[in-house]
C-alpha atoms as a PDB file:
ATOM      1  CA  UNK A   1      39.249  97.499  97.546  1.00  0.00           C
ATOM      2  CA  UNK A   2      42.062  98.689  99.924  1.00  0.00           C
ATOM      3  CA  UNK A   3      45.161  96.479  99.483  1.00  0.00           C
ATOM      4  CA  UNK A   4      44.723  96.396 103.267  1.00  0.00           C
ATOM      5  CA  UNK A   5      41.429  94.780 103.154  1.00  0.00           C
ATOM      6  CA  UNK A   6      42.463  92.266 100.517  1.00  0.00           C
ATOM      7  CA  UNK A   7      44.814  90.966 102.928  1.00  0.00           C
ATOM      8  CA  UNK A   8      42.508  90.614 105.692  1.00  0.00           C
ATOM      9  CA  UNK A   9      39.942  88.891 103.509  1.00  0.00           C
ATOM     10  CA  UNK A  10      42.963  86.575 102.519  1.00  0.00           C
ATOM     11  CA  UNK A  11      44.286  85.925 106.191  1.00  0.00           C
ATOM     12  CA  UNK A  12      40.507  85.495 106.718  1.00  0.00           C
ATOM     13  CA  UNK A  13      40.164  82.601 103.873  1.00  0.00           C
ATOM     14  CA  UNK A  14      42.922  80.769 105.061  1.00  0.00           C
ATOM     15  CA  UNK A  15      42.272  80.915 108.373  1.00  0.00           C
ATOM     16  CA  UNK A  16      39.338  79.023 107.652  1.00  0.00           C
ATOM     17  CA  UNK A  17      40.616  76.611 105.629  1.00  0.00           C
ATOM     18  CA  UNK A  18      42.959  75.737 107.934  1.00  0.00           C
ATOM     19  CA  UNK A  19      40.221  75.915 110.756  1.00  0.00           C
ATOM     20  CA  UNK A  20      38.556  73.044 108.838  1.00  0.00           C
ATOM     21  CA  UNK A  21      41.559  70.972 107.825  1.00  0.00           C
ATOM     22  CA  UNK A  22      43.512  71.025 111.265  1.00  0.00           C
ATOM     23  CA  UNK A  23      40.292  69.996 113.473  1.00  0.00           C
ATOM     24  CA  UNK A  24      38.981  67.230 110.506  1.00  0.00           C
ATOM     25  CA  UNK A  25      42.292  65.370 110.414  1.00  0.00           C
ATOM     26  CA  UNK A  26      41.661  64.415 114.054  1.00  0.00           C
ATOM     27  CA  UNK A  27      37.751  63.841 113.473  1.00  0.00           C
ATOM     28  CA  UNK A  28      38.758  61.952 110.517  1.00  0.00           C
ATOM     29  CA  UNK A  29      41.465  59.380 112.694  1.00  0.00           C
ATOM     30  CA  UNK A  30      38.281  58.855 115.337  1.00  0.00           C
ATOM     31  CA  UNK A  31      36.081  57.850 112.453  1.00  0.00           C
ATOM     32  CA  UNK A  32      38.431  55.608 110.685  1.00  0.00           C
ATOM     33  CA  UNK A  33      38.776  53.828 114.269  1.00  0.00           C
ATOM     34  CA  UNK A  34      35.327  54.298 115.414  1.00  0.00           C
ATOM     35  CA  UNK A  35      33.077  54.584 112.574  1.00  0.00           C
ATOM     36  CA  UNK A  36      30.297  57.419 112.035  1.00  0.00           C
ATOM     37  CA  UNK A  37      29.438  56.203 116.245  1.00  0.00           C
ATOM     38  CA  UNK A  38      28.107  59.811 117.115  1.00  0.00           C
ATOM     39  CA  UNK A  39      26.962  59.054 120.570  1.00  0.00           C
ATOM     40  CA  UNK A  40      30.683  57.586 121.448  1.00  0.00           C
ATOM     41  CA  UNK A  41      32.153  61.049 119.777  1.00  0.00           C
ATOM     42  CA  UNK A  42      30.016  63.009 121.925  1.00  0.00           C
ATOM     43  CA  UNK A  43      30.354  61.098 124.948  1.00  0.00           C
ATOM     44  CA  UNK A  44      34.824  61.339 124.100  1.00  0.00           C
ATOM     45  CA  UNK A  45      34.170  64.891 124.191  1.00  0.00           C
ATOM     46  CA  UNK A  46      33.797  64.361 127.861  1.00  0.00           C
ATOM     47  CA  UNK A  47      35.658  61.430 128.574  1.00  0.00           C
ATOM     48  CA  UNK A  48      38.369  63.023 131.462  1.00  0.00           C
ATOM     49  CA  UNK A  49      37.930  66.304 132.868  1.00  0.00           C
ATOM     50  CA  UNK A  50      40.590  67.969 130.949  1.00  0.00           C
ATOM     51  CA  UNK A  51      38.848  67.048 127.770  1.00  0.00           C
ATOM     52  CA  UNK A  52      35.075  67.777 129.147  1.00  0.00           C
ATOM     53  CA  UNK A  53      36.758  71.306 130.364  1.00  0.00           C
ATOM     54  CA  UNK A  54      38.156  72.216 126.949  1.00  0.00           C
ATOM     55  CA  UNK A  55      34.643  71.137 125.388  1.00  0.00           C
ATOM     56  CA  UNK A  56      32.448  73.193 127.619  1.00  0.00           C
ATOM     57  CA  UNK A  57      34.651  76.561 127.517  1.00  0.00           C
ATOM     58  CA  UNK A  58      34.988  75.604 123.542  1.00  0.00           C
ATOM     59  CA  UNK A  59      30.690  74.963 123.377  1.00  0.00           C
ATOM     60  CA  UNK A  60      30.316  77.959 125.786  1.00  0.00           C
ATOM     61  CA  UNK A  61      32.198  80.174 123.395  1.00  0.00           C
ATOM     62  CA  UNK A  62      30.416  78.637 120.072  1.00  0.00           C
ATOM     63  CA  UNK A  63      27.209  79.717 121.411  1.00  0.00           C
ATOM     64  CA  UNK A  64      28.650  83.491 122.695  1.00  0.00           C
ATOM     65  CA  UNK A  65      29.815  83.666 119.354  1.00  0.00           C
ATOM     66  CA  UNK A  66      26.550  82.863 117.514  1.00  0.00           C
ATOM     67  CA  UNK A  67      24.461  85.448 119.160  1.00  0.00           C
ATOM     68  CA  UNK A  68      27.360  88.278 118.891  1.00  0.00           C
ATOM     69  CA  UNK A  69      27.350  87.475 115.185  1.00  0.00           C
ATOM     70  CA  UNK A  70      23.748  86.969 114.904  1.00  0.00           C
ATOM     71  CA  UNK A  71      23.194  90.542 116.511  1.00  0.00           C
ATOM     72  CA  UNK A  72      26.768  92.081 114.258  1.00  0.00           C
ATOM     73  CA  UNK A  73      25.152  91.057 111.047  1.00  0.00           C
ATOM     74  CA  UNK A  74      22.250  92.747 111.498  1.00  0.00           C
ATOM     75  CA  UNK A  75      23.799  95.865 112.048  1.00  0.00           C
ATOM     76  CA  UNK A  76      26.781  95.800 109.752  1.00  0.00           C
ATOM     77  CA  UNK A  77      24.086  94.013 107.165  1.00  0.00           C
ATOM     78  CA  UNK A  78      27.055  90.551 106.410  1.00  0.00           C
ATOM     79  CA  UNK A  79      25.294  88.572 104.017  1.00  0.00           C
ATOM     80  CA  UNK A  80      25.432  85.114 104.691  1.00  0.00           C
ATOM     81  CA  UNK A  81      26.040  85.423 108.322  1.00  0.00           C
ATOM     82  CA  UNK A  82      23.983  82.013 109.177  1.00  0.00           C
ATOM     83  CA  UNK A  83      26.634  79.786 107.530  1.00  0.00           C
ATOM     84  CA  UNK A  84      28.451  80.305 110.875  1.00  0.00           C
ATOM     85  CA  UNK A  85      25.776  77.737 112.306  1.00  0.00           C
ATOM     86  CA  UNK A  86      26.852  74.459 109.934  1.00  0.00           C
ATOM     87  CA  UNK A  87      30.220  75.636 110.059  1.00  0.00           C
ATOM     88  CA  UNK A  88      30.543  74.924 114.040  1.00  0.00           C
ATOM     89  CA  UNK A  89      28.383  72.034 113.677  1.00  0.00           C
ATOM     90  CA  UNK A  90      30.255  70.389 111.460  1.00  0.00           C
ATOM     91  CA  UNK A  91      33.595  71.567 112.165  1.00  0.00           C
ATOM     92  CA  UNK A  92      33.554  74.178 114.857  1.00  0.00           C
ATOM     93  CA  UNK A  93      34.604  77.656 116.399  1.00  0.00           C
ATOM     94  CA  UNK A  94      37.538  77.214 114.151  1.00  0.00           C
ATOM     95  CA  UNK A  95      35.962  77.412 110.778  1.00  0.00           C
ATOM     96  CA  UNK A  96      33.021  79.544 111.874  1.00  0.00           C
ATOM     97  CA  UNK A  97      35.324  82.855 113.046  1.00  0.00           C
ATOM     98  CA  UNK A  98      37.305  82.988 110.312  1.00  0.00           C
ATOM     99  CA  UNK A  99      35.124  82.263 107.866  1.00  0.00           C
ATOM    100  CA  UNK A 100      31.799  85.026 109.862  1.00  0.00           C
ATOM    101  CA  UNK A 101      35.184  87.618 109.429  1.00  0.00           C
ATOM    102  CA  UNK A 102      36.179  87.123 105.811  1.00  0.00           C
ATOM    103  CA  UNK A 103      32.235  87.469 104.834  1.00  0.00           C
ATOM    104  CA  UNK A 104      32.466  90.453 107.259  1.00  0.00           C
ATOM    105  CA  UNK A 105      35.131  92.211 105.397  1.00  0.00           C
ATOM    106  CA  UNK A 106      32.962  91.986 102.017  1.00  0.00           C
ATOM    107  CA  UNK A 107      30.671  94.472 103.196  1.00  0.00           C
END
């Protein structure tokens, strides 16, 4: 493997750790205060329209994202393409790129 690649796969791998760390130390704070309250996470995703407009273009994009990558895998044959889908579930857009890239680069 190109030294080149290596790198990319690295920048890739940390990119999604850091996707998942950055976004769960705020989920984290609005359990500790809130409790596992699901409805009243979903519903603070909308609560002004500055936050409901960063949560639609942010949903929007998830779900652009999942059919581009559905429709990439098939054709550059990424293994393990579908953990994208728990990945923005249960973090988001910000674990799911990084991480659909670095098991992109394996191929």
């Amino acid at each position: 493997m190109k030294d080149e690649e290596m790198s990319a796969r690295n920048f890739y791998l940390v990119m999604a750790v850091l996707g998942t760390v950055v976004p769960w130390s705020f989920f984290a704070s609005f359990f500790a205060l809130n409790g596992p309250d699901i409805p009243l996470f979903l519903q603070s995703l909308f609560a002004n329209g500055a936050a409901g407009g960063f949560s639609a273009d942010v949903l929007i994009t998830i779900f652009i994202f999942w059919v581009w990558s559905w429709r990439d895998a098939a054709r550059s044959s990424v293994a393990y393409w579908w953990l994208v889908l728990p990945a923005s579930f249960f973090v988001g857009l910000s674990l799911a790129l990084p991480l659909y890239l670095y098991l992109r680069e394996r191929n």
